[in-house]
Each structure stands twice: as C-alpha cells, then as structure tokens.
C-alpha atoms as a PDB file:
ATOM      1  CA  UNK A   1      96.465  80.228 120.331  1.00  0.00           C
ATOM      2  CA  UNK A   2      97.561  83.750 119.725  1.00  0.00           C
ATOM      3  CA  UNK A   3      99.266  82.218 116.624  1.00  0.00           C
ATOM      4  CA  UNK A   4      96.096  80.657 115.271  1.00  0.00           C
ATOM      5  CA  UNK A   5      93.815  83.858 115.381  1.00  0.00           C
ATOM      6  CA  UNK A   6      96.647  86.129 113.698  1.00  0.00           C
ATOM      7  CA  UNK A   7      96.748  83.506 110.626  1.00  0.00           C
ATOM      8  CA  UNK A   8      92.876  83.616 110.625  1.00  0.00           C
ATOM      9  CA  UNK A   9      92.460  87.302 111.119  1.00  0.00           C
ATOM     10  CA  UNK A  10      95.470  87.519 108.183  1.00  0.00           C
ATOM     11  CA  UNK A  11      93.365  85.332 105.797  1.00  0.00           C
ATOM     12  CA  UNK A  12      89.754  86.927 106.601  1.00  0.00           C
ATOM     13  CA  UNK A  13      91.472  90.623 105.774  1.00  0.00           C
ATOM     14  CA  UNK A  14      92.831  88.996 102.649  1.00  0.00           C
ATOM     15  CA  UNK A  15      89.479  87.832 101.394  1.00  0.00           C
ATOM     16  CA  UNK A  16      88.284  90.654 102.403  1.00  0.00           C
ATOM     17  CA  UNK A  17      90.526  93.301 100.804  1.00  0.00           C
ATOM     18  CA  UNK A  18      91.191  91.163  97.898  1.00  0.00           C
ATOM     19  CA  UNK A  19      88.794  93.516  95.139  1.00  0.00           C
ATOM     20  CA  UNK A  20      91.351  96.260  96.458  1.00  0.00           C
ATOM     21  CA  UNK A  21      94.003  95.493  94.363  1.00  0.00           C
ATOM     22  CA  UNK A  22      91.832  95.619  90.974  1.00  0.00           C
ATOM     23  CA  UNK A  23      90.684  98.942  91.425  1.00  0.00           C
ATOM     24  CA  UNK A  24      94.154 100.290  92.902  1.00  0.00           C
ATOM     25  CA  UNK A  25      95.564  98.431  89.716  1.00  0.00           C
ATOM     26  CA  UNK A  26      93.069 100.208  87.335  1.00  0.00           C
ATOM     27  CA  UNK A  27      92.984 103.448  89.130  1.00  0.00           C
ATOM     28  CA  UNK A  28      97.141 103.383  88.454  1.00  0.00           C
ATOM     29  CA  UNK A  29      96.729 102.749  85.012  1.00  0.00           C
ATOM     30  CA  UNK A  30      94.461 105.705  84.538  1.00  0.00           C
ATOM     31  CA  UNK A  31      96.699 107.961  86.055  1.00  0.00           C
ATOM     32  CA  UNK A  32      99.770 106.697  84.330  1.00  0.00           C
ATOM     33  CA  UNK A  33      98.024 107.220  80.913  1.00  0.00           C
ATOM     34  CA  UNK A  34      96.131 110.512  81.860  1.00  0.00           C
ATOM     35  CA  UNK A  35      92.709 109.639  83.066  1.00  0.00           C
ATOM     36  CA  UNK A  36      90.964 109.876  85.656  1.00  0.00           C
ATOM     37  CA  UNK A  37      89.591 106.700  85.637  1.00  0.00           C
ATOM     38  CA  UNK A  38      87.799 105.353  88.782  1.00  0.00           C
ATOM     39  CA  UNK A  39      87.741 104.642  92.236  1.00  0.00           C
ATOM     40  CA  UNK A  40      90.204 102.030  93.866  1.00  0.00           C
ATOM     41  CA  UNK A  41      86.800 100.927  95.779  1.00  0.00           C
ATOM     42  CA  UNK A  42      84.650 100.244  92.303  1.00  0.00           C
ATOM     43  CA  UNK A  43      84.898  96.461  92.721  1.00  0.00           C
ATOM     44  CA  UNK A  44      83.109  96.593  95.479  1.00  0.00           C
ATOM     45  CA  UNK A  45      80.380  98.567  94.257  1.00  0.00           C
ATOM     46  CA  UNK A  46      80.255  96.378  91.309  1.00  0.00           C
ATOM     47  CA  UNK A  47      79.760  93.360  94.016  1.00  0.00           C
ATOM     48  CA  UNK A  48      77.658  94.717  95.902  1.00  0.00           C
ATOM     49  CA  UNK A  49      75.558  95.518  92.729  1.00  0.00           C
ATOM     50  CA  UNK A  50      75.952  92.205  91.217  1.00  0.00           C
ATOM     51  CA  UNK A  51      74.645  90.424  94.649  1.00  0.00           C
ATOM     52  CA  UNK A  52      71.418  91.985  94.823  1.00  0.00           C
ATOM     53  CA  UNK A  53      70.496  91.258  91.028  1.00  0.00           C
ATOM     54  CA  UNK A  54      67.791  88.009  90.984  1.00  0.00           C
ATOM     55  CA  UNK A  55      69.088  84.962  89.565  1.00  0.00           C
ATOM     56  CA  UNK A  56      68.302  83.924  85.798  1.00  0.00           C
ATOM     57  CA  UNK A  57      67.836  80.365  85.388  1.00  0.00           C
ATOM     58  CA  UNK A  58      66.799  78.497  81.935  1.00  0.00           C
ATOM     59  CA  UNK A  59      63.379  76.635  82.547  1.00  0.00           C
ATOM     60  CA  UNK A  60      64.748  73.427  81.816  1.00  0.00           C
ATOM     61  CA  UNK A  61      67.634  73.765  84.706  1.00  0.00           C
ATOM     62  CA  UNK A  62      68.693  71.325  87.613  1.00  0.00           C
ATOM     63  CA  UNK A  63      69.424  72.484  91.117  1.00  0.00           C
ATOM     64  CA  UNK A  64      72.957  71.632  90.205  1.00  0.00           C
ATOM     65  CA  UNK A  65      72.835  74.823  87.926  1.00  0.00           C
ATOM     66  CA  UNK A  66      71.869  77.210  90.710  1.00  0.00           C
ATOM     67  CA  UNK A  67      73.832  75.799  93.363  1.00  0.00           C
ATOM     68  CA  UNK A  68      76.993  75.511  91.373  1.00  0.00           C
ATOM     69  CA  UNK A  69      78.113  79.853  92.132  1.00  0.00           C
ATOM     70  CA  UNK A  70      77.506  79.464  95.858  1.00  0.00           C
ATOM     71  CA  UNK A  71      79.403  76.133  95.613  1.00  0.00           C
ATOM     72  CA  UNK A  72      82.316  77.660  94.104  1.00  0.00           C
ATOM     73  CA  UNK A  73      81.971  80.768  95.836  1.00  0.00           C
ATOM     74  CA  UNK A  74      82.579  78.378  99.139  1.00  0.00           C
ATOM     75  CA  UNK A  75      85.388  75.942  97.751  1.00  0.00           C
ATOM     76  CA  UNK A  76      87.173  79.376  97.059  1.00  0.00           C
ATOM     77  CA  UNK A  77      86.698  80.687 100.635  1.00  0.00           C
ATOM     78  CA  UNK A  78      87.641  77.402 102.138  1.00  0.00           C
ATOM     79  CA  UNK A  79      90.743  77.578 100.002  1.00  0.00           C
ATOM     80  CA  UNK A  80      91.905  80.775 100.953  1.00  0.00           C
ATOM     81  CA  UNK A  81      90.938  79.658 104.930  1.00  0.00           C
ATOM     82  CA  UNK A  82      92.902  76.484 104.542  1.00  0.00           C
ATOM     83  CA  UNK A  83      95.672  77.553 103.107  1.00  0.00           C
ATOM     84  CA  UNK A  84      98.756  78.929 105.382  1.00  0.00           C
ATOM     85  CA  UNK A  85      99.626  82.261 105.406  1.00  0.00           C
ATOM     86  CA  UNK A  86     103.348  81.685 105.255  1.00  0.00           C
ATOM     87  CA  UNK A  87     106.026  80.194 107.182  1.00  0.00           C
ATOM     88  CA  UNK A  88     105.749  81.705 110.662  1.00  0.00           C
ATOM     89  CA  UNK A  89     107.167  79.757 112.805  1.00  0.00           C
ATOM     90  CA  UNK A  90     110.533  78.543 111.760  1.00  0.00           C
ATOM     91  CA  UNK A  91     113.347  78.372 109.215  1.00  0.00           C
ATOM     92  CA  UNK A  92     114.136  75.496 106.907  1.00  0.00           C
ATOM     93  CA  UNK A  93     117.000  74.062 107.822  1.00  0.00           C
ATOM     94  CA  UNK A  94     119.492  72.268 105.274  1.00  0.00           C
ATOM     95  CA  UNK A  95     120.078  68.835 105.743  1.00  0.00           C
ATOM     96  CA  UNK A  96     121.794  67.919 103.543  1.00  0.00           C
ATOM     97  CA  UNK A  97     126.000  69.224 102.836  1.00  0.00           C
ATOM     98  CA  UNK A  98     125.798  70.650  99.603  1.00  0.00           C
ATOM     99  CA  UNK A  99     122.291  72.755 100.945  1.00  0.00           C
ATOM    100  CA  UNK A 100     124.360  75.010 103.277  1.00  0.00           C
ATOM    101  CA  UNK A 101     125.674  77.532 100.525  1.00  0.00           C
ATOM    102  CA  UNK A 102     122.137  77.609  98.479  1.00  0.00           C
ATOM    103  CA  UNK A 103     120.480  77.863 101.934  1.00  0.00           C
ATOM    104  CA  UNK A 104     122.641  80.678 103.322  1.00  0.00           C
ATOM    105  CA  UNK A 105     122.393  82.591  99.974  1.00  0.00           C
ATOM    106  CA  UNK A 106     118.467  82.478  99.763  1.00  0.00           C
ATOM    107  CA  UNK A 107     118.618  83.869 103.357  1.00  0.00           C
ATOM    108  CA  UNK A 108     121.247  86.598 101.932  1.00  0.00           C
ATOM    109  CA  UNK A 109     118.531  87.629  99.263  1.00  0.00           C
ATOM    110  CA  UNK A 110     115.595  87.363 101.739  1.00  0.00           C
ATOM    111  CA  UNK A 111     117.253  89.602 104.277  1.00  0.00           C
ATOM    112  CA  UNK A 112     117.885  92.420 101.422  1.00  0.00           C
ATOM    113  CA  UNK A 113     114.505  92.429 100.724  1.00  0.00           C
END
C-alpha cells in the first residue's frame, strides 16, 4: 500500500512540476548568453493566464471541437497516471547464459551513476 501512494504521489508531483523545467531551461539560457531573461515560474503564469481566457469557437462548430482540449488534456493526465514510475521493486534477472556479462555490465554502469 505504502508502495502504491509513493508511485502516485511521484506521478502527481511530476504533472505538477512539469512547466518547471521550461522556465529553469529558459532562465539558463538567459544567463548563459547574458540576459536576464525570466522567471523559472513563467509557465505557470502563462497557464494560469491562458485558463481564464473564454473559449473562441467558429459558429459553424460541433461539440467535438470544444471538447477535443479537455479530452486531450485528460488522455495526457491519464497517461502520465498510468504509466509506472520506474522499476521499484526488483532487478531483471538474466535468463538466459550469454545475458550474465551484458547484465552485470549494465549494473556496473548503473551503479557509477
């Protein structure tokens, strides 16, 4: 159980910090070519801007037309929910013979990371 809320509360923070990285990105690249440039948090200003503008729609529109963002908004989220964090519990093991010396040199590389 403990298992299952550490994966969820790992994906929830990574939907949640995910606009992080564009602003950390940009603010980096400012300061590496000697700008200011902005804040590591402007994404989320800019979402939080573009959420409370009103909808445009053409006259002639379906419902499928306004309910495709939300819909792909969703399949995105369930995505990221679904999907497994990494593996946590467990090693591959080889199985077959020939395995044993690519296996034990992936481990070599992972543990020098």
């Amino acid at each position: 159980m403990r298992g299952n809320v550490l994966a969820i509360a790992v994906q929830l923070s990574g939907l949640v910090l995910a606009p992080l990285l564009p602003g950390v990105i940009q603010t980096i690249k400012a300061r590496l070519q000697g700008r200011v440039g902005t804040s590591p948090l402007q994404p989320y200003r800019d979402l939080r801007r573009l959420w409370g503008k009103r909808s445009v729609a053409p006259h002639d529109s379906t419902y499928v037309y306004r309910l495709a963002p939300s819909l792909s908004a969703a399949a995105l989220a369930s995505a990221v929910l679904v999907a497994p964090p990494g593996a946590v519990q467990g090693v591959h093991k080889p199985e077959r013979a020939g395995e044993e010396d690519a296996f034990a040199a992936r481990q070599s590389v992972l543990a020098a990371l």
